[in-house]
Protein backbone atom coordinates (compact mmCIF):
# COMPACT_ATOMS: atom_id res chain seq x y z
CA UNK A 1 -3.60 -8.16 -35.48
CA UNK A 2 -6.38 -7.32 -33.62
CA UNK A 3 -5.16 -7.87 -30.08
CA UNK A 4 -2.40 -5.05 -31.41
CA UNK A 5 -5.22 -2.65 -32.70
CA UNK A 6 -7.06 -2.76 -29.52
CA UNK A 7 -3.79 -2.38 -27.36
CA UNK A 8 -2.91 0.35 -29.51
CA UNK A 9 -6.15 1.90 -29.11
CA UNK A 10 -6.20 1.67 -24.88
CA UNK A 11 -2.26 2.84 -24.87
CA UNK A 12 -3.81 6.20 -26.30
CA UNK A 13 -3.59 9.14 -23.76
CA UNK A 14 -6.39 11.04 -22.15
CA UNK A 15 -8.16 13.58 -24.65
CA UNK A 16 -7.62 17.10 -23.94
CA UNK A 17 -10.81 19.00 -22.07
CA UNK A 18 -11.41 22.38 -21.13
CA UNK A 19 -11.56 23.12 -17.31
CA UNK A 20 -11.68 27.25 -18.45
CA UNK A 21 -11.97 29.42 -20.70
CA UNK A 22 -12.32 33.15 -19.59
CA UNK A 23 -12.73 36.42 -21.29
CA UNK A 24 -13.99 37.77 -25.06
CA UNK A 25 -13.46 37.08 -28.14
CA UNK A 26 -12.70 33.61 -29.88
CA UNK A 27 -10.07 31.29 -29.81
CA UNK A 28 -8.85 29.88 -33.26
CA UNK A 29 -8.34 26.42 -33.57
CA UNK A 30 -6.48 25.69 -36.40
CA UNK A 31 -8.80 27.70 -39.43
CA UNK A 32 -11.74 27.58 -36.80
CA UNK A 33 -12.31 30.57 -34.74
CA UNK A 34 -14.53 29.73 -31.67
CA UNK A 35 -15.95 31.82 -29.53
CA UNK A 36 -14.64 31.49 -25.79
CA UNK A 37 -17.71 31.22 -24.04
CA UNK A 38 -18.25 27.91 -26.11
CA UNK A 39 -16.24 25.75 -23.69
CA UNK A 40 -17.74 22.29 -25.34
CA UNK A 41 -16.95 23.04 -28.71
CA UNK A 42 -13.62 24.10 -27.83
CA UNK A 43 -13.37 20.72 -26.08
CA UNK A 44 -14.24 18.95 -29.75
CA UNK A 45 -12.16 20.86 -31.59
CA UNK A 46 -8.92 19.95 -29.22
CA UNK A 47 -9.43 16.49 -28.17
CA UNK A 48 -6.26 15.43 -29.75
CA UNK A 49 -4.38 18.50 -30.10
CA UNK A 50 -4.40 21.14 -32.58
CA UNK A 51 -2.67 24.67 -33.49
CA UNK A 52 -4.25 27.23 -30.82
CA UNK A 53 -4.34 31.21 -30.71
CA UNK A 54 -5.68 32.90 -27.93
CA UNK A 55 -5.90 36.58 -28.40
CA UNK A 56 -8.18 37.96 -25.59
CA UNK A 57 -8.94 35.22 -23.45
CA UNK A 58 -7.31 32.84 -21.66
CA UNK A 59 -7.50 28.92 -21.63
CA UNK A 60 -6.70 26.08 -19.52
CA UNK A 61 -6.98 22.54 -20.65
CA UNK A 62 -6.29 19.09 -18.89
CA UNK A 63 -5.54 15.99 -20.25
CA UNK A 64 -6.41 13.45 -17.54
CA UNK A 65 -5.04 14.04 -14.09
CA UNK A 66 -1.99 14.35 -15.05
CA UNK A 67 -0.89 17.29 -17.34
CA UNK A 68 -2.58 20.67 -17.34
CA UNK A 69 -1.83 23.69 -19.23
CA UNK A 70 -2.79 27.46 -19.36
CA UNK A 71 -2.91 29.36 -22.76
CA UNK A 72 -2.88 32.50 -21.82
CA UNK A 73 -3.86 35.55 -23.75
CA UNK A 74 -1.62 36.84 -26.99
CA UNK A 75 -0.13 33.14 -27.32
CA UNK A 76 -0.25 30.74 -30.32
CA UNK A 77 0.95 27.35 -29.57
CA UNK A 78 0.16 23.64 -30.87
CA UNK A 79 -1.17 21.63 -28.20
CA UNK A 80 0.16 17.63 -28.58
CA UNK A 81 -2.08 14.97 -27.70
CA UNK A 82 -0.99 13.81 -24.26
CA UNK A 83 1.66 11.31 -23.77
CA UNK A 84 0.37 7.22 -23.95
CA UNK A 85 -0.71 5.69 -21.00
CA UNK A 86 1.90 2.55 -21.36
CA UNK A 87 4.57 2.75 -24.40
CA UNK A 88 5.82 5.55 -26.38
CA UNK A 89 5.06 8.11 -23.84
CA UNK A 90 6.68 11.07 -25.64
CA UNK A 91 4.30 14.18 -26.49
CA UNK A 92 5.65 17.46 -29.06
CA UNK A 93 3.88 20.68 -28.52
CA UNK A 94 5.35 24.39 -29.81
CA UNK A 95 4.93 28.01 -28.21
CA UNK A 96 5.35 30.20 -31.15
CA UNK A 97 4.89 33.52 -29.41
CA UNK A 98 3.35 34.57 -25.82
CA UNK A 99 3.00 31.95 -23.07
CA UNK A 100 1.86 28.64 -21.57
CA UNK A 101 2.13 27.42 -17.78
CA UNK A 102 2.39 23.75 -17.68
CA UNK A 103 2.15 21.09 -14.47
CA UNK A 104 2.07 17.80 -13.97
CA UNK A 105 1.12 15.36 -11.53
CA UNK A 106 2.41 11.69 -10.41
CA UNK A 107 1.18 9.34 -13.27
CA UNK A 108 3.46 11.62 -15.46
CA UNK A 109 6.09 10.06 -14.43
CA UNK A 110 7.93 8.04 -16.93
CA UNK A 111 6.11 10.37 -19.99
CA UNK A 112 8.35 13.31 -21.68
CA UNK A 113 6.97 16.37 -22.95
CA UNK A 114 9.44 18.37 -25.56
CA UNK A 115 8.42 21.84 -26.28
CA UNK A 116 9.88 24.12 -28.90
CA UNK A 117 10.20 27.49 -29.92
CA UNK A 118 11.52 29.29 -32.42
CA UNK A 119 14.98 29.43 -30.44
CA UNK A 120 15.19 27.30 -27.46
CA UNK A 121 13.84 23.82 -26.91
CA UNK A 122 12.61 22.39 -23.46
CA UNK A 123 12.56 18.83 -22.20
CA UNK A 124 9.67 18.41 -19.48
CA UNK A 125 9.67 14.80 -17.35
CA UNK A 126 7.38 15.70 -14.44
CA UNK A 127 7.32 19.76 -13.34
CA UNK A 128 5.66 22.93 -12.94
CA UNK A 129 6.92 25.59 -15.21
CA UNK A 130 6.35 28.25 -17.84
CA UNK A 131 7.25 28.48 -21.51
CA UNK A 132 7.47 32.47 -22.58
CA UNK A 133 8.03 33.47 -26.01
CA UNK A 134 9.23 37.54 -26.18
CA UNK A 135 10.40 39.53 -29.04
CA UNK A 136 14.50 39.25 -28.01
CA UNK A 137 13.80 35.41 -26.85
CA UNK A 138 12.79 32.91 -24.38
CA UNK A 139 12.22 32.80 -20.95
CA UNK A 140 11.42 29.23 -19.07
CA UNK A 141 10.65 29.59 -15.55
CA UNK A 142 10.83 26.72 -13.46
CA UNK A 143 8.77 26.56 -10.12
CA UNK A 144 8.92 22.90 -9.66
CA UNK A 145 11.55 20.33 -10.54
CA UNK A 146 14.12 20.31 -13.15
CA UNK A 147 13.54 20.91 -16.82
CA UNK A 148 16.51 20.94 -19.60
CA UNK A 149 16.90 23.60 -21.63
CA UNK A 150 18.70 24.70 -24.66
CA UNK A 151 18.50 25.72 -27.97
CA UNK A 152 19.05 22.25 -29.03
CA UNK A 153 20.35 18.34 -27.92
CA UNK A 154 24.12 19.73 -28.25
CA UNK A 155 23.54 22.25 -25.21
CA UNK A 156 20.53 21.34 -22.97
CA UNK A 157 21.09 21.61 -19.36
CA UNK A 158 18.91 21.41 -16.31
CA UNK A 159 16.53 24.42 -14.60
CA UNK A 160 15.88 23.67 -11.26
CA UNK A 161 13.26 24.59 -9.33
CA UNK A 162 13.29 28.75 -8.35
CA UNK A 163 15.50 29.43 -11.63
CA UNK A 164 14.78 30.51 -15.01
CA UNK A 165 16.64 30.49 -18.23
CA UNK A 166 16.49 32.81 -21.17
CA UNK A 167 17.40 31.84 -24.44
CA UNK A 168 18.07 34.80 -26.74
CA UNK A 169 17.03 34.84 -30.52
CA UNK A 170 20.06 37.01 -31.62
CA UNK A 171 22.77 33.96 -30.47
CA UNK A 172 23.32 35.89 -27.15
CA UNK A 173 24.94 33.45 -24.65
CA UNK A 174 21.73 31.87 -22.11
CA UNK A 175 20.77 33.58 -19.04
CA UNK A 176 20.48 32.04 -15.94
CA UNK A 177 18.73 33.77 -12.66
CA UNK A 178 16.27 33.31 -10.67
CA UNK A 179 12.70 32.90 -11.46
CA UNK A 180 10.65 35.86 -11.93
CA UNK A 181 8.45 36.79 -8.89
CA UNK A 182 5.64 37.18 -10.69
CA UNK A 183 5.48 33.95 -12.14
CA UNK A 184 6.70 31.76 -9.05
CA UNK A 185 3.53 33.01 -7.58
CA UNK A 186 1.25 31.78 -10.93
CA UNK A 187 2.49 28.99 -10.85
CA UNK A 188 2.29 28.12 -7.54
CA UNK A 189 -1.40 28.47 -7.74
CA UNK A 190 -1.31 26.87 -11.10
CA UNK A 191 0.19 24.07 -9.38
CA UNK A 192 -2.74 23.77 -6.87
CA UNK A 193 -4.90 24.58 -9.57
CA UNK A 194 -4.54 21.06 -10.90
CA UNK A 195 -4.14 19.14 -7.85
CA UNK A 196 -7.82 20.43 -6.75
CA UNK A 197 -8.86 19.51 -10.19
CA UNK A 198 -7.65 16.07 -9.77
CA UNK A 199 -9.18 15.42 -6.56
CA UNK A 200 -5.26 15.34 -4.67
C-alpha cells in the first residue's frame, strides 16, 4: 500500500506557476480576488488548478516544460491540474467566455488535454492553438498540429494546422476557414514564448 501511495504521489503532474502576470486590477481565483502584481500568491492559489477570471490583466501560467497557457483579459476559465507524468495522463479544463492560447512541447506527448465550452468541445494531444469563447460561439484556431473539434464525441473532427473552426451556439452548421491572421501571429510567438521558457 505504500509503494502505491508513493507512486501515486510521483505520477502527479507539474504544479502550475506563473511566468506573467501583466496589467491592473486582480485576478479571482475561485472566491479569492488577487491582485495581479502578486505573482507568488497567484502561484499558491493555482498550483493545482482552480476556476480563474481575468478581467484587466492578462496571465500566463506553465506547468512544467511542457504545457503553457495564456489567460488573457475578459476570460473566465478553470485551469486543470496538468496531465500525470506516467499513467492517466488526461487533464479537463473549461473556457466559459473570452480566451486562452495553449502550447505544448515534446514530453506532452502521450497526455490529452479536453477543453470545453458551453458549445463545442476540443481534444488537444500535443499543439499550439487558441480556445475563443464569443457571444454567437466558438472559435478554435489552430497554429500548430491537429486538434478535434466538435460539439461533442458524435461529431469531432480534426483542425489542422493554419485552420480554424467555429462552433455556433444557435445549432448553426461548423465553420471551417482559415485561421485568423491575427492570431497565427500570437501564437506563433506564444509558441516561442514557451520554448525560451523551457530552455529549447
Amino acid at each position: 500500500a505504500a509503494v502505491v501511495v508513493v507512486a501515486s504521489g510521483l505520477n502527479l503532474g507539474p504544479d502550475w506557476h506563473v511566468v506573467a502576470a501583466e496589467g491592473t486590477g486582480t485576478v479571482v481565483v475561485d472566491d479569492d480576488a488577487i491582485p495581479v502584481a502578486h505573482a507568488g500568491e497567484l502561484a499558491s492559489r493555482i498550483r493545482r488548478g482552480g476556476r480563474v477570471r481575468v478581467e484587466q490583466g492578462s496571465l500566463v501560467v506553465m506547468a512544467g516544460a511542457d504545457l503553457m497557457i495564456e489567460i488573457t483579459p475578459g476570460t473566465v476559465a478553470t485551469l486543470p491540474p496538468a496531465p500525470n507524468r506516467w499513467w492517466s495522463r488526461a487533464a479537463h479544463a473549461r473556457v466559459e467566455r473570452g480566451e486562452c492560447r495553449i502550447t505544448t512541447g515534446p514530453g506532452f506527448r502521450g497526455a490529452s488535454l479536453a477543453i470545453a465550452t458551453p458549445e463545442a468541445a476540443v481534444e488537444v494531444r500535443g499543439t499550439t492553438l487558441a480556445v475563443i469563447r464569443e457571444p454567437a460561439g466558438t472559435c478554435v484556431c489552430v497554429f500548430e498540429g491537429s486538434v478535434k473539434v466538435g460539439r461533442g464525441p458524435a461529431d469531432m473532427a480534426p483542425v489542422t494546422s493554419g485552420n480554424r473552426r467555429f462552433v455556433f451556439g444557435d445549432g448553426r452548421p461548423m465553420e471551417d476557414a482559415p485561421i485568423r491572421p491575427m492570431e497565427n501571429v500570437k501564437l506563433k510567438m506564444f509558441r516561442e514564448r514557451r520554448a525560451a521558457e523551457a530552455g529549447e
